[in-house]
C-alpha atoms as a PDB file:
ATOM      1  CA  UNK A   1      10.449 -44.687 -46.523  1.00  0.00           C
ATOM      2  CA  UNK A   2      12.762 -46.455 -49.260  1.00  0.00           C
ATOM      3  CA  UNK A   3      14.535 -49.520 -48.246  1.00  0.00           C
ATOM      4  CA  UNK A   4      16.104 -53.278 -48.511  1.00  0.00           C
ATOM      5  CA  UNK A   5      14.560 -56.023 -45.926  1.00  0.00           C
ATOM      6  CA  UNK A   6      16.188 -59.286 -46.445  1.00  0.00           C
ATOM      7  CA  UNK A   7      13.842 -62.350 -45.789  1.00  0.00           C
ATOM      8  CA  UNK A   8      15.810 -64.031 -42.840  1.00  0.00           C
ATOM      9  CA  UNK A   9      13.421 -66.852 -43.270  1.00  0.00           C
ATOM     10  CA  UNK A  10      15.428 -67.973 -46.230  1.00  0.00           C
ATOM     11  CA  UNK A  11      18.434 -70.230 -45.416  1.00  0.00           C
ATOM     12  CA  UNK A  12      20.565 -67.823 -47.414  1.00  0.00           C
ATOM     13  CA  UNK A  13      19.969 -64.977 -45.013  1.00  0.00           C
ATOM     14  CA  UNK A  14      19.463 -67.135 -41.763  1.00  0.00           C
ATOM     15  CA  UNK A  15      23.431 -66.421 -41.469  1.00  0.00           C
ATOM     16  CA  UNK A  16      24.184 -63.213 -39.359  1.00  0.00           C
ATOM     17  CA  UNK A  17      27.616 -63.113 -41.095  1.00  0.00           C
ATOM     18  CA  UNK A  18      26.460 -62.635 -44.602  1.00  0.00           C
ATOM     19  CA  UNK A  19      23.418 -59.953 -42.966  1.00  0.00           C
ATOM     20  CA  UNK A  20      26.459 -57.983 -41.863  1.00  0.00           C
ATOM     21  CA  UNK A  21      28.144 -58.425 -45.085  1.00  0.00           C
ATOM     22  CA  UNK A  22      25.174 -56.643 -46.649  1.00  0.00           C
ATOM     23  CA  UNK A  23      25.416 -54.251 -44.250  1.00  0.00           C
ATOM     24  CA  UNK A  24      29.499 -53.555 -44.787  1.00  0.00           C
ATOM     25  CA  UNK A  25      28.777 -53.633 -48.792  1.00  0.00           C
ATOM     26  CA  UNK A  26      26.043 -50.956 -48.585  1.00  0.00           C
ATOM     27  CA  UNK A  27      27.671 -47.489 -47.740  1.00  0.00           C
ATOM     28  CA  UNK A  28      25.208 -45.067 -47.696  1.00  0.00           C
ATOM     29  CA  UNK A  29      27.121 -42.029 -47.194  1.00  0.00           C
ATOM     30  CA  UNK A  30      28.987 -42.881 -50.311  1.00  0.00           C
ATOM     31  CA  UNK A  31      25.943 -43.973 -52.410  1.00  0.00           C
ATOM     32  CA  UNK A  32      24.189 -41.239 -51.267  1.00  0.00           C
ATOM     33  CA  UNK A  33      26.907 -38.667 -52.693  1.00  0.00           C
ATOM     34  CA  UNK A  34      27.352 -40.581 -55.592  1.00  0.00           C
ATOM     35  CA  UNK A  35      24.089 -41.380 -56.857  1.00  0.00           C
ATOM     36  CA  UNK A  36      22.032 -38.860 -54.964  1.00  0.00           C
ATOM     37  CA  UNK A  37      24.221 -35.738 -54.418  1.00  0.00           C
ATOM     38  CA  UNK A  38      23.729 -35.867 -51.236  1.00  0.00           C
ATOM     39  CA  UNK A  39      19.594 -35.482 -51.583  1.00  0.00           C
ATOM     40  CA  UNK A  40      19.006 -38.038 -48.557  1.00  0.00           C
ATOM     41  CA  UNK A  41      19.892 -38.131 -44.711  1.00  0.00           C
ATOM     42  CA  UNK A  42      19.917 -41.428 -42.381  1.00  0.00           C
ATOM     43  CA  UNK A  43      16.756 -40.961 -40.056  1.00  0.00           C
ATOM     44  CA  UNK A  44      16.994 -42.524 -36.905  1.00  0.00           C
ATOM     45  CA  UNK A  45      13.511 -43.807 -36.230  1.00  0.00           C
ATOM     46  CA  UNK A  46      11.062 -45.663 -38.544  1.00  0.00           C
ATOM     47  CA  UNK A  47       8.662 -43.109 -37.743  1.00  0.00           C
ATOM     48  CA  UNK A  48      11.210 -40.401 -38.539  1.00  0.00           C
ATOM     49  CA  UNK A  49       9.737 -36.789 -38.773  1.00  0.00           C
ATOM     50  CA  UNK A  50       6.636 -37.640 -36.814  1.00  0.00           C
ATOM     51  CA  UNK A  51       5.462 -37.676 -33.296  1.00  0.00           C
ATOM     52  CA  UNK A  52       5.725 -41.425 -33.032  1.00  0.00           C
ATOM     53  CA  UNK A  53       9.547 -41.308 -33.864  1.00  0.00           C
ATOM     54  CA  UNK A  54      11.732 -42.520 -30.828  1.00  0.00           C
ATOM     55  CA  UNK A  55      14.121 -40.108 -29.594  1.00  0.00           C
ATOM     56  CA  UNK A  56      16.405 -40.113 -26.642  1.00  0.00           C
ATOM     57  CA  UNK A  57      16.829 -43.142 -23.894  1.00  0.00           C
ATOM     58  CA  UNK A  58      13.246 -45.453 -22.900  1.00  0.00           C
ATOM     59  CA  UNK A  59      12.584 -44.765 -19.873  1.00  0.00           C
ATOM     60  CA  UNK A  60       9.510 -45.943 -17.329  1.00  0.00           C
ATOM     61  CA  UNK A  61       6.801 -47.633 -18.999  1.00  0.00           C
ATOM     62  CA  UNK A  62       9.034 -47.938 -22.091  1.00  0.00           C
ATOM     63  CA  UNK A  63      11.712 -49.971 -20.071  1.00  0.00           C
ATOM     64  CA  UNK A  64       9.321 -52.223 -18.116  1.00  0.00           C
ATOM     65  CA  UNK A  65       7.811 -53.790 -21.621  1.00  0.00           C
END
């Protein structure tokens, strides 16, 4: 897994605005066509591709924690 984390412990980043700004300024689909012709997909789970990824609604055990 490649990615950014931004250190919300800095004041800088304690904002949720400017978090979302990074969000809005980084558009993957377009970087992703761009830079990467198209080599990488969004996964959905940190775990992506492996038995521990999350899929579908929690449910039971899931919900109560």
């Amino acid at each position: 897994m490649v990615g950014f984390v931004l250190n919300t412990r800095r004041a800088k980043f304690s904002d949720p605005r400017v978090r979302r700004a990074f969000d809005l300024a980084l558009d993957f689909e377009e970087m992703n066509k761009q830079f990467f012709f198209g080599s990488y997909r969004r996964i959905s789970s940190y775990f992506d591709g492996t038995e521990l990824a999350s899929s579908g609604l929690p449910s039971g055990a899931e919900l109560e924690i």
